[in-house]
C-alpha atoms as a PDB file:
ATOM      1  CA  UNK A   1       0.000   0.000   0.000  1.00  0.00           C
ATOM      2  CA  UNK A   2       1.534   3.460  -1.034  1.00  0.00           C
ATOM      3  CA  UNK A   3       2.231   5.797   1.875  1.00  0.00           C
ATOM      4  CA  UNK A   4      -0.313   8.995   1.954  1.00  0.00           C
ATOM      5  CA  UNK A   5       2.181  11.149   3.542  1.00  0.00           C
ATOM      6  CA  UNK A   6       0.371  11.812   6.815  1.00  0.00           C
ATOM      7  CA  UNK A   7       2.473  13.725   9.809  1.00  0.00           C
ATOM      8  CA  UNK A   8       1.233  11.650  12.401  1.00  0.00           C
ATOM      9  CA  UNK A   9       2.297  14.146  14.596  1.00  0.00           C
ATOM     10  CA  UNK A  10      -0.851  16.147  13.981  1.00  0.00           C
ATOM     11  CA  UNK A  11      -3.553  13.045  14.275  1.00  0.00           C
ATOM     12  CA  UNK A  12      -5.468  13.884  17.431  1.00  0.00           C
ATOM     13  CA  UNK A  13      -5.916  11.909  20.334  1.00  0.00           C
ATOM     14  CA  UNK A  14      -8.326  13.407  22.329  1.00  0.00           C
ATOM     15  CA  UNK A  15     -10.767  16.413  22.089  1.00  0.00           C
ATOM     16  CA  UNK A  16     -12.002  19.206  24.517  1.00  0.00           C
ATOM     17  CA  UNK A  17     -15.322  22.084  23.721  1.00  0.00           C
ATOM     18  CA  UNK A  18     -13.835  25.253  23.882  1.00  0.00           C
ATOM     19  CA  UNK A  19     -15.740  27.174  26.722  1.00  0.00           C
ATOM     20  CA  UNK A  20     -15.332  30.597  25.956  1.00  0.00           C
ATOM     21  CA  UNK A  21     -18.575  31.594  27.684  1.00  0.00           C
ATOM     22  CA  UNK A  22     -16.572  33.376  30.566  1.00  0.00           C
ATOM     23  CA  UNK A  23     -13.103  33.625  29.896  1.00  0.00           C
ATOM     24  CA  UNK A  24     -10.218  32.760  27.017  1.00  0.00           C
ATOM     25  CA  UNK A  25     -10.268  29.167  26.303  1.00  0.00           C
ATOM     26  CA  UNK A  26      -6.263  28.020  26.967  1.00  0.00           C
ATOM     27  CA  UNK A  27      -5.669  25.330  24.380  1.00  0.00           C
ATOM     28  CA  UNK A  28      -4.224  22.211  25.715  1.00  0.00           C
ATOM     29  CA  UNK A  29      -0.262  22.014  25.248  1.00  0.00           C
ATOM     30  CA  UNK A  30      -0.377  20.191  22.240  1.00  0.00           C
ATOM     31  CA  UNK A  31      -3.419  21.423  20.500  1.00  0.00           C
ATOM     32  CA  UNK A  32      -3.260  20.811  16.242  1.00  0.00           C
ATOM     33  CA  UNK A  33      -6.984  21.873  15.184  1.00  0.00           C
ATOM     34  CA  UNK A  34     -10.200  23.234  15.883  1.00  0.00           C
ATOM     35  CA  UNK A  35     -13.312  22.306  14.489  1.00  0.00           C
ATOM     36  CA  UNK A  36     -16.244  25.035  13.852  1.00  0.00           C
ATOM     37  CA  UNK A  37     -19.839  24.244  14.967  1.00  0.00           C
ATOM     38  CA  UNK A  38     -21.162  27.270  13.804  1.00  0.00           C
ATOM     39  CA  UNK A  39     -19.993  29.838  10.795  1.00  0.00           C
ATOM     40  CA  UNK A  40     -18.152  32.793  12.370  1.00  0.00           C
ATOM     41  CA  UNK A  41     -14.862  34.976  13.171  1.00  0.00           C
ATOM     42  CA  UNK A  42     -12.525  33.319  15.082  1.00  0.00           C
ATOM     43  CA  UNK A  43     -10.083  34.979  17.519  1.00  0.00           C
ATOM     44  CA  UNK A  44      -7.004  33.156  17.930  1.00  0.00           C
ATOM     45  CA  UNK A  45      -3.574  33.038  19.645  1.00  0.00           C
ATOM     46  CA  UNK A  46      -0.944  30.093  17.610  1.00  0.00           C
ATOM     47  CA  UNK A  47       2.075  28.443  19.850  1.00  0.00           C
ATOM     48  CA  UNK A  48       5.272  30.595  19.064  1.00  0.00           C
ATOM     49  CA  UNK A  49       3.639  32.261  15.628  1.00  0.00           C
ATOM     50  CA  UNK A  50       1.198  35.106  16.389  1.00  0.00           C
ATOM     51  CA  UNK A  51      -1.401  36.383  17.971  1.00  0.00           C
ATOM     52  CA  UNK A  52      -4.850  37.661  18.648  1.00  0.00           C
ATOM     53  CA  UNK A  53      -5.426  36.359  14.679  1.00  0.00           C
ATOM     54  CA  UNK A  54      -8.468  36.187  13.560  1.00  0.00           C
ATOM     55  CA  UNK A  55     -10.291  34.326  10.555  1.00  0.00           C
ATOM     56  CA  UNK A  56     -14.120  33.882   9.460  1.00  0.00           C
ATOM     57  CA  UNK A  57     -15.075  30.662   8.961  1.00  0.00           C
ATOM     58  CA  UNK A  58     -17.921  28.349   7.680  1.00  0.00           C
ATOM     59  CA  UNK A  59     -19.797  26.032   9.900  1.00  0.00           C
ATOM     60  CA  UNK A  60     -17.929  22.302   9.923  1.00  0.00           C
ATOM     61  CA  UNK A  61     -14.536  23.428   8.852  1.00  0.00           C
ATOM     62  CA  UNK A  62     -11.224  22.451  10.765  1.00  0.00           C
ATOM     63  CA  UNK A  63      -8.411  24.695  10.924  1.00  0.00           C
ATOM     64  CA  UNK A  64      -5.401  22.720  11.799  1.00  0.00           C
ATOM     65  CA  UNK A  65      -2.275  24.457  13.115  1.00  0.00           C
ATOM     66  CA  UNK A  66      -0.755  24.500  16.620  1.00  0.00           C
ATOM     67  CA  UNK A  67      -3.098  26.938  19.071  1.00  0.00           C
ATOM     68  CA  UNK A  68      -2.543  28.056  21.983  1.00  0.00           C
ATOM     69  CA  UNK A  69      -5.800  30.375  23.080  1.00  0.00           C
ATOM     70  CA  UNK A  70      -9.117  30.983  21.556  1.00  0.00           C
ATOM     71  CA  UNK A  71     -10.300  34.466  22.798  1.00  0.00           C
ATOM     72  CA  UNK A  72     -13.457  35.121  23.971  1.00  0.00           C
ATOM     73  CA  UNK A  73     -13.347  38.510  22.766  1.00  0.00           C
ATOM     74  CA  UNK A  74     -13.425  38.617  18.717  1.00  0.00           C
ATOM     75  CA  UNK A  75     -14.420  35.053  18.125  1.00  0.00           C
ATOM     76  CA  UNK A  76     -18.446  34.803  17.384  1.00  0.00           C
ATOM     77  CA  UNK A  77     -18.426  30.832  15.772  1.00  0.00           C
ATOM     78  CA  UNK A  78     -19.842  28.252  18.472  1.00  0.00           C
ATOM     79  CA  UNK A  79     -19.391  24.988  19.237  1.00  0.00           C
ATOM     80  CA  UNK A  80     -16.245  24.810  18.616  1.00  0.00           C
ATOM     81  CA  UNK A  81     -13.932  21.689  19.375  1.00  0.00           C
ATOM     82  CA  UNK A  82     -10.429  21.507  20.298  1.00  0.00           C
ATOM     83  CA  UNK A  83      -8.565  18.673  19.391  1.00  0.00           C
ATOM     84  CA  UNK A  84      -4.905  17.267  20.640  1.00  0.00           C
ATOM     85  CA  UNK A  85      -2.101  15.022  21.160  1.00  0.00           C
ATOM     86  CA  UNK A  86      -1.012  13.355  24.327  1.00  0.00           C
END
């Protein structure tokens, strides 16, 4: 079988909601996507790259990358999902 060329580093093993009712969601240390419930901006921080950046996006698309915060302030998607490596 021919290799697909997959970084295995960023297949997820786990997944958190980001709560961002009340405060910044802090992504987990090794955070490589989020997944949007809901079309909207989202505010976001990446590990060692940038931040407060923020991007509109459809409902049901993942962003993958290495995050570090999702701000409450500036991000209007919902139900979004964070999703990491151990």
């Amino acid at each position: 079988m021919a290799e697909l060329g997959i970084d295995n580093a960023l297949i997820p093993d786990g997944s958190v909601a980001v709560d961002i009712t009340s405060t910044d969601h802090t992504c987990h240390a090794r955070c490589v996507a989020l997944e949007i419930g809901g079309a909207g901006d989202v505010k976001y921080d990446m590990a060692g790259e940038g931040t407060g950046l923020t991007l509109t996006v459809p409902a049901g698309k993942t962003l993958v990358g290495r995050f570090s915060k999702v701000h409450k302030t500036g991000t209007t998607a919902t139900n979004i999902m964070e999703f990491y490596r151990k």
